[in-house]
C-alpha atoms as a PDB file:
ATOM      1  CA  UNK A   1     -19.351  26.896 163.281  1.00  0.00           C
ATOM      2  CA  UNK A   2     -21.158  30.066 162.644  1.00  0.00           C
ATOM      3  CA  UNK A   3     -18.404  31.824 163.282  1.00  0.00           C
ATOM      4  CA  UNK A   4     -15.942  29.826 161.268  1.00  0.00           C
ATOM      5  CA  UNK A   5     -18.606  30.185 158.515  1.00  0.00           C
ATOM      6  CA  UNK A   6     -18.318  33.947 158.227  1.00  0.00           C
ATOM      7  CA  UNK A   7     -14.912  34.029 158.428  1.00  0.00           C
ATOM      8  CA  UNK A   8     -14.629  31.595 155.667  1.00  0.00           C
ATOM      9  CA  UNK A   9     -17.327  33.785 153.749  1.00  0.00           C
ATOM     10  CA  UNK A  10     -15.451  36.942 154.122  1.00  0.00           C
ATOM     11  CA  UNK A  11     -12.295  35.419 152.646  1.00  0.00           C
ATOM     12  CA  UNK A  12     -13.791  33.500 149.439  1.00  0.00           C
ATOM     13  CA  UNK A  13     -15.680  37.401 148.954  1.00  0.00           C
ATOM     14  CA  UNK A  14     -11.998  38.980 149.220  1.00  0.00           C
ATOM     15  CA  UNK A  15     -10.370  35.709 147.038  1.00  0.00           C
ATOM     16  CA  UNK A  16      -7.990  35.054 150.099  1.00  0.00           C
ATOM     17  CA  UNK A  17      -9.790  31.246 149.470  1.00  0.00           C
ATOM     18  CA  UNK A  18     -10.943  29.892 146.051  1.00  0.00           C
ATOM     19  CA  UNK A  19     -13.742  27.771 147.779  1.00  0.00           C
ATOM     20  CA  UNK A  20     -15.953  27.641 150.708  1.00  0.00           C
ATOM     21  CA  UNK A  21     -15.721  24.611 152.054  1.00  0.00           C
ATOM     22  CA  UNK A  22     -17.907  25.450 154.547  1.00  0.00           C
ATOM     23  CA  UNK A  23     -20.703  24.749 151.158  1.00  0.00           C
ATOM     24  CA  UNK A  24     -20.321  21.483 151.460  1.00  0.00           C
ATOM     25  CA  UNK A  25     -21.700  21.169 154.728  1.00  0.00           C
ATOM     26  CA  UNK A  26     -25.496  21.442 156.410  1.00  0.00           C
ATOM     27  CA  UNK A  27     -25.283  23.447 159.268  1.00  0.00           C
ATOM     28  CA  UNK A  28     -27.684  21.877 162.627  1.00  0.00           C
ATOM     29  CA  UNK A  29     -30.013  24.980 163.429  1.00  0.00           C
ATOM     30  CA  UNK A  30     -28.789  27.217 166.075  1.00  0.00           C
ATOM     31  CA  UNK A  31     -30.485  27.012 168.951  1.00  0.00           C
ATOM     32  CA  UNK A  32     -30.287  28.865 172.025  1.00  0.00           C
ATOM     33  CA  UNK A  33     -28.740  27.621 175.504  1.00  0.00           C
ATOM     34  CA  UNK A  34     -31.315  27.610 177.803  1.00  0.00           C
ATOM     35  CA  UNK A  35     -30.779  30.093 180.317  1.00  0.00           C
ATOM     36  CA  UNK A  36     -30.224  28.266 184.108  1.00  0.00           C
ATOM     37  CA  UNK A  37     -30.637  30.461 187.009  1.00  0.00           C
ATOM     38  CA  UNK A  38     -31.552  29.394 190.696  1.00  0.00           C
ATOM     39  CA  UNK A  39     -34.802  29.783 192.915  1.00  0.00           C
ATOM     40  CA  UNK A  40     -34.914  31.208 196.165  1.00  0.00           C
ATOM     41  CA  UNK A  41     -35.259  27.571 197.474  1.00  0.00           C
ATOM     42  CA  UNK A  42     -31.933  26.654 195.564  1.00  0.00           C
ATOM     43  CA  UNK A  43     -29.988  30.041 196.810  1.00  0.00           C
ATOM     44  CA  UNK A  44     -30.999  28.419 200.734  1.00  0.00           C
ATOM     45  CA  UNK A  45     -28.934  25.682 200.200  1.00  0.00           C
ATOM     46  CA  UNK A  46     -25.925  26.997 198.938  1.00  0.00           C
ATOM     47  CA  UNK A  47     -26.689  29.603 202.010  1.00  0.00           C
ATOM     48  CA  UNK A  48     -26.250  26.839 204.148  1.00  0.00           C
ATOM     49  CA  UNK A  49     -23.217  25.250 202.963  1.00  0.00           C
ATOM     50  CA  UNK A  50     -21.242  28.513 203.946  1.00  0.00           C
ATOM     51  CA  UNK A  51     -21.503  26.968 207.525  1.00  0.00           C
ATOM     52  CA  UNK A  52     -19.936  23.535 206.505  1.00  0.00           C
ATOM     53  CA  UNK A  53     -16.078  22.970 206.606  1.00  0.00           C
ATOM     54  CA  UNK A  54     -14.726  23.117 203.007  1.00  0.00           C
ATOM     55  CA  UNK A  55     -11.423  23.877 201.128  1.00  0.00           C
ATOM     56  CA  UNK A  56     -10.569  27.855 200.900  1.00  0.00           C
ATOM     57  CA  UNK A  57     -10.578  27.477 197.074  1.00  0.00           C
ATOM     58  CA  UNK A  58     -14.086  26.271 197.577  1.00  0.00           C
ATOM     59  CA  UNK A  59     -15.327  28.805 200.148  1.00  0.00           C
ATOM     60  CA  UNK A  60     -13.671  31.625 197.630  1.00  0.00           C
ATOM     61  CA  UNK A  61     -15.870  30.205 194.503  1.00  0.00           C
ATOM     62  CA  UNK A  62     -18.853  29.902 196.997  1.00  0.00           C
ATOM     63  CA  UNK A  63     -19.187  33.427 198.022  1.00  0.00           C
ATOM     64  CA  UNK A  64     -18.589  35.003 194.955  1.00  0.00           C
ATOM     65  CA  UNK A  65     -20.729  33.008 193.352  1.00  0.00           C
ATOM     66  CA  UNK A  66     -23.686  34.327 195.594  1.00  0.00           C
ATOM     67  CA  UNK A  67     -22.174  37.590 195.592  1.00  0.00           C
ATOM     68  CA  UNK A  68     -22.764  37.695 191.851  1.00  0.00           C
ATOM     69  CA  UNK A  69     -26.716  36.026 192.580  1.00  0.00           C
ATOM     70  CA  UNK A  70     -27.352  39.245 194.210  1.00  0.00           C
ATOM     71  CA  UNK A  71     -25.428  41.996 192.338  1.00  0.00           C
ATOM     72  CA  UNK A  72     -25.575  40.229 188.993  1.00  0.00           C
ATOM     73  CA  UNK A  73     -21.819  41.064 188.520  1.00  0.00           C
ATOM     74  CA  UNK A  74     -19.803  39.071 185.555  1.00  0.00           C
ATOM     75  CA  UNK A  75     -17.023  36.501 186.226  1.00  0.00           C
ATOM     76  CA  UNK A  76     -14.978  39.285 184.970  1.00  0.00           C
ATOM     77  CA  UNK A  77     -15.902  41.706 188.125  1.00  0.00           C
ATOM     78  CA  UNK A  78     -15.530  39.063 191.014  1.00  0.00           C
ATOM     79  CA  UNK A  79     -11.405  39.459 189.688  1.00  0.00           C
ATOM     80  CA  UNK A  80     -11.329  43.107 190.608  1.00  0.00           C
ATOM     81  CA  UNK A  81     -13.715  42.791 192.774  1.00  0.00           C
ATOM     82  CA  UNK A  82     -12.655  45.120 196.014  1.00  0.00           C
ATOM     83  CA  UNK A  83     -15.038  45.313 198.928  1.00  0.00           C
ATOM     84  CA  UNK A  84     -12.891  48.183 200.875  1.00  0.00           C
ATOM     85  CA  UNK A  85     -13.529  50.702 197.744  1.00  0.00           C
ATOM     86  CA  UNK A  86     -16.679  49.792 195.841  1.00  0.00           C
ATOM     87  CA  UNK A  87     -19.116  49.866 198.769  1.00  0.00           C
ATOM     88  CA  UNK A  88     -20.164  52.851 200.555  1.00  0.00           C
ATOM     89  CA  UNK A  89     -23.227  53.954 202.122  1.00  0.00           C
ATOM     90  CA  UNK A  90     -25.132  50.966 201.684  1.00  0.00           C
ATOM     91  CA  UNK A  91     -24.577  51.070 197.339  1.00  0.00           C
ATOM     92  CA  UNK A  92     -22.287  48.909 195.883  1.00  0.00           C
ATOM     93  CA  UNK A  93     -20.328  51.142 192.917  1.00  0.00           C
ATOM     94  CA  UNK A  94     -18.281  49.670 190.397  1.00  0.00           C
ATOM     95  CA  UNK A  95     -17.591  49.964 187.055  1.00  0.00           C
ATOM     96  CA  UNK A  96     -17.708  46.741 184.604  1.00  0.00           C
ATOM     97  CA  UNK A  97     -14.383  45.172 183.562  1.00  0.00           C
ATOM     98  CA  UNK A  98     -16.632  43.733 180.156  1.00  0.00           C
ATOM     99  CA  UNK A  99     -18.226  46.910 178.531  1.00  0.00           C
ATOM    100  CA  UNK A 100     -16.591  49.834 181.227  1.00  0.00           C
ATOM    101  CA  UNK A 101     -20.080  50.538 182.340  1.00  0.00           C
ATOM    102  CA  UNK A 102     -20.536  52.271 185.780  1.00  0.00           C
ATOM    103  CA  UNK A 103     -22.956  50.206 188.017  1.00  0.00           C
ATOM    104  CA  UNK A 104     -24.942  51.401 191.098  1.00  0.00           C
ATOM    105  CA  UNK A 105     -26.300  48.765 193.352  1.00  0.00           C
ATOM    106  CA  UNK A 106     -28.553  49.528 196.398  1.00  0.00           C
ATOM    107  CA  UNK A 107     -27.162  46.621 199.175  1.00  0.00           C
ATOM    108  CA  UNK A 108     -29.784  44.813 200.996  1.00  0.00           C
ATOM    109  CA  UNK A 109     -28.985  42.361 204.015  1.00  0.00           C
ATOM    110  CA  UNK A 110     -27.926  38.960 201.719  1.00  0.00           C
ATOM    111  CA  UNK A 111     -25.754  41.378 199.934  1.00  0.00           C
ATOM    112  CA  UNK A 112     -23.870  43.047 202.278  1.00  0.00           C
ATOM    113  CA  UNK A 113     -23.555  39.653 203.974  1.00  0.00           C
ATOM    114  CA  UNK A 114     -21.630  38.611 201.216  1.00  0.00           C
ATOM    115  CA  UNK A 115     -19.342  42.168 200.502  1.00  0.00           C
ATOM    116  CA  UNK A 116     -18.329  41.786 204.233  1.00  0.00           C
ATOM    117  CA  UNK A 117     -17.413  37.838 203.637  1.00  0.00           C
ATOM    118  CA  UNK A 118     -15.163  38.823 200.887  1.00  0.00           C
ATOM    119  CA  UNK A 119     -13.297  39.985 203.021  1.00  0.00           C
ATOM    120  CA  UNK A 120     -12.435  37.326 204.588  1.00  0.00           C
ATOM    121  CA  UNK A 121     -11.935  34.494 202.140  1.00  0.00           C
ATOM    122  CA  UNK A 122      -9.259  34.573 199.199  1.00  0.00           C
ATOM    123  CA  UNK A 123      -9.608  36.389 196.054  1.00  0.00           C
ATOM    124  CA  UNK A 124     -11.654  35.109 192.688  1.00  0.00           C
ATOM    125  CA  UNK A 125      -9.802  32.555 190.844  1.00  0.00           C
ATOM    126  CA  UNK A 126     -10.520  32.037 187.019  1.00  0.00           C
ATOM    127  CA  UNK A 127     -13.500  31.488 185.646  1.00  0.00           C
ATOM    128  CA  UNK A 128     -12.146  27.394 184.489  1.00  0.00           C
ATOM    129  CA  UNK A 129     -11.476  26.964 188.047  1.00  0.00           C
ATOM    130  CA  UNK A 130     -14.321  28.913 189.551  1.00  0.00           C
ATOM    131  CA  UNK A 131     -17.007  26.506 186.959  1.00  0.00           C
ATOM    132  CA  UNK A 132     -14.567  23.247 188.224  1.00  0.00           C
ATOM    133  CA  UNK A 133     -15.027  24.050 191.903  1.00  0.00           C
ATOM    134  CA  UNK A 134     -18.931  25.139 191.517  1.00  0.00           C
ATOM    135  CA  UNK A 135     -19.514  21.512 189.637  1.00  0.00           C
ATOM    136  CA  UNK A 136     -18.467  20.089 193.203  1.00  0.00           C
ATOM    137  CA  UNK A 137     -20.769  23.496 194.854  1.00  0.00           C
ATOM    138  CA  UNK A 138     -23.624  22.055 193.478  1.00  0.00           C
ATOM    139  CA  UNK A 139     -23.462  18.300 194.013  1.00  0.00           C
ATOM    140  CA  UNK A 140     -22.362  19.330 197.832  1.00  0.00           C
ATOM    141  CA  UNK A 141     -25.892  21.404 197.854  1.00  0.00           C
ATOM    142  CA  UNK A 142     -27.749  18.736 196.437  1.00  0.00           C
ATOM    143  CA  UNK A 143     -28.863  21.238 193.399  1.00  0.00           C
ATOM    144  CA  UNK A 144     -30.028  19.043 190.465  1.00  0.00           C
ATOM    145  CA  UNK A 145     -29.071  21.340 187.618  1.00  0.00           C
ATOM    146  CA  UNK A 146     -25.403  22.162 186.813  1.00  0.00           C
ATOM    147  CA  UNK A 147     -24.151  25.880 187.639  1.00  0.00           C
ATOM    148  CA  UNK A 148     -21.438  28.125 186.408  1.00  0.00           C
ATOM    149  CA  UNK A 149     -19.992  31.399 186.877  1.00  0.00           C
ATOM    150  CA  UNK A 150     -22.438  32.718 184.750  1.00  0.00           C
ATOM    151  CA  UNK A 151     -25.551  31.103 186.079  1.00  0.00           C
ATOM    152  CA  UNK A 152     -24.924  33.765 188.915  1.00  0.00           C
ATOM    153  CA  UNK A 153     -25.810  36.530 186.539  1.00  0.00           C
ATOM    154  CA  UNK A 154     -28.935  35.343 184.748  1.00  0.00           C
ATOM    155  CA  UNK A 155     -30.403  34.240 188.861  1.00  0.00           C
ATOM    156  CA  UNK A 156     -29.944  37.883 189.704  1.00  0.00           C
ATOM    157  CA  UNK A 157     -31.463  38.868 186.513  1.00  0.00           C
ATOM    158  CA  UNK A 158     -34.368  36.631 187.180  1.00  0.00           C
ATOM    159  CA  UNK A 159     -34.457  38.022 190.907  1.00  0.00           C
ATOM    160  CA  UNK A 160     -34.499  41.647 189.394  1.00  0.00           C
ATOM    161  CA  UNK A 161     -37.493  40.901 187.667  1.00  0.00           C
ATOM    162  CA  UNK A 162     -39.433  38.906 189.843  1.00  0.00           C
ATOM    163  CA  UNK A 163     -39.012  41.695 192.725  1.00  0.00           C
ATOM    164  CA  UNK A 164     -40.573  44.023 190.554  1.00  0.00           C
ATOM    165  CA  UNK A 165     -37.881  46.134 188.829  1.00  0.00           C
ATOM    166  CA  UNK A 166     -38.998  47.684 185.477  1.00  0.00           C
ATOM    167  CA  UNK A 167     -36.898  46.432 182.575  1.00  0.00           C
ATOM    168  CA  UNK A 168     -34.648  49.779 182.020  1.00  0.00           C
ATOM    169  CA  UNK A 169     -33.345  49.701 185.511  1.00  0.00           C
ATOM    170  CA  UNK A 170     -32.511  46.060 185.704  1.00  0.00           C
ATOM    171  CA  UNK A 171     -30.794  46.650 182.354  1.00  0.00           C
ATOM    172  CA  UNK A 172     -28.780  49.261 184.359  1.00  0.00           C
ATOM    173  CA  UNK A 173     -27.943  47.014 187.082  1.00  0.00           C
ATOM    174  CA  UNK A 174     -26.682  44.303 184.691  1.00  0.00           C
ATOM    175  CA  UNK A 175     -25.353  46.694 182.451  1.00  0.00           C
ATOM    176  CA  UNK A 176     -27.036  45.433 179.167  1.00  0.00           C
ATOM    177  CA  UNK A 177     -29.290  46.815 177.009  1.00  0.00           C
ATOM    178  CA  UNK A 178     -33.362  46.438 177.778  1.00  0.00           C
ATOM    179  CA  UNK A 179     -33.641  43.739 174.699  1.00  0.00           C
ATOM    180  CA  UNK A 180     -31.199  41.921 176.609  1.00  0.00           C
ATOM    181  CA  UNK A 181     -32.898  42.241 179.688  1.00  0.00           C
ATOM    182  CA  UNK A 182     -36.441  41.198 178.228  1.00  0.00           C
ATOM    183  CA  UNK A 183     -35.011  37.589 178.832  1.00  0.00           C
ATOM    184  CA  UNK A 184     -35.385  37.821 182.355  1.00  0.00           C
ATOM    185  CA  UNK A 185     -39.020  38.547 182.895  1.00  0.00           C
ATOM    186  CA  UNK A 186     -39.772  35.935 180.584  1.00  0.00           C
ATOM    187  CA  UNK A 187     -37.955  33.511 183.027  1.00  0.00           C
ATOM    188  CA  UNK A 188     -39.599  34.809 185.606  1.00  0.00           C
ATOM    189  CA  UNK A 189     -43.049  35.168 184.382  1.00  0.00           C
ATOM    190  CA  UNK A 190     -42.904  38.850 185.611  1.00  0.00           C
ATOM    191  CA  UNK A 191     -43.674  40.762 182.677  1.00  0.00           C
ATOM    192  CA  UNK A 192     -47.237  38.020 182.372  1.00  0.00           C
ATOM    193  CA  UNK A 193     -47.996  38.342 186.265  1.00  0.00           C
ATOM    194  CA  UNK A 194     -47.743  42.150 185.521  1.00  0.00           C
ATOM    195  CA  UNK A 195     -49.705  42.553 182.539  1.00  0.00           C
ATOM    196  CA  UNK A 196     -52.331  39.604 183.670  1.00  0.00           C
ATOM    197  CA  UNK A 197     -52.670  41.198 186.834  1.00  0.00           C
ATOM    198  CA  UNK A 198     -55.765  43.355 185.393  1.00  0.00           C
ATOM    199  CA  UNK A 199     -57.807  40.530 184.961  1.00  0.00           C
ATOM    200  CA  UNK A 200     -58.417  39.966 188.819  1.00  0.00           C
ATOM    201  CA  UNK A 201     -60.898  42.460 188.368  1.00  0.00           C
ATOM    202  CA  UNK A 202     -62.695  41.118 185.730  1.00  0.00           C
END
């Protein structure tokens, strides 16, 4: 609707349209989507599942999925998404489909877990049937929130933070700007377990 309602503004200002309809209506507030991500606790589970039998649809969605928990990559990324060129010396180089960013990633254990499993399973499918198969993820799991493609990104955002990575570099990781970032170590409470951290001494 917000959307509809500046398009419909920009063509009553250039007389393409006598009258706004869009006038005639009131417009709920906007509000934000709250931002779902997944604890450490939460990331165990869906650890474990790789072990059970499942379809190879499934498995696919699955490891991406954590893939992107760890490297924060978009939807659009797990697509070209190649495991025999973008990692190298323990860094994880790609550069993002979205904005054409370049991306460095230093690869720790869970991560290069999940490069080397990419090799093995079939490639991303689309985001629709990526969300359908991770609705079926998450009941499997026993997670109590609902998860998509992109709650990947904001629980490596959230893991950025919490681990102690200033807000420029996990903008860099994510390949977003540092206002865009801020949103993360508000989730996480980093940025007030940083700043509070002064009063132990008081």
């Amino acid at each position: 609707f917000k959307y509809l309602g500046q398009l419909l503004r920009q063509a009553a200002k250039e007389g393409v349209i006598r009258n706004n309809p869009m006038l005639l209506f009131a417009l709920p507030k906007y509000t934000k989507p709250e931002r779902a991500f997944l604890s450490a606790g939460e990331l165990k589970k869906l650890w474990k599942l790789l072990n059970k039998p499942m379809d190879e649809s499934m498995r696919s969605t699955l490891v991406y999925f954590l893939l992107a928990c760890y490297s924060g990559l978009r939807h659009s990324d797990w697509q070209t998404f190649n495991p025999y060129t973008m990692y190298k010396d323990n860094l994880l180089r790609l550069r993002a489909y979205k904005n054409d960013r370049d991306i460095v990633i230093p690869v720790g254990p869970s991560l290069k877990k999940l490069i080397l499993l990419t090799k093995k399973v079939d490639p991303a499918l689309s985001n629709q049937k990526c969300n359908g198969y991770l609705k079926a993820i998450g009941a499997m799991a026993g997670l109590d929130k609902k998860i998509t493609c992109h709650t990947a990104r904001h629980t490596a955002g959230n893991l950025f933070a919490s681990n102690g990575l200033n807000i420029s570099i996990v903008a860099k990781l994510l390949a977003i700007t540092e206002s865009t970032a801020q949103v993360y170590f508000h989730l996480s409470g980093a940025n007030i377990t940083k700043q509070a951290s002064v009063l132990k001494g008081v």
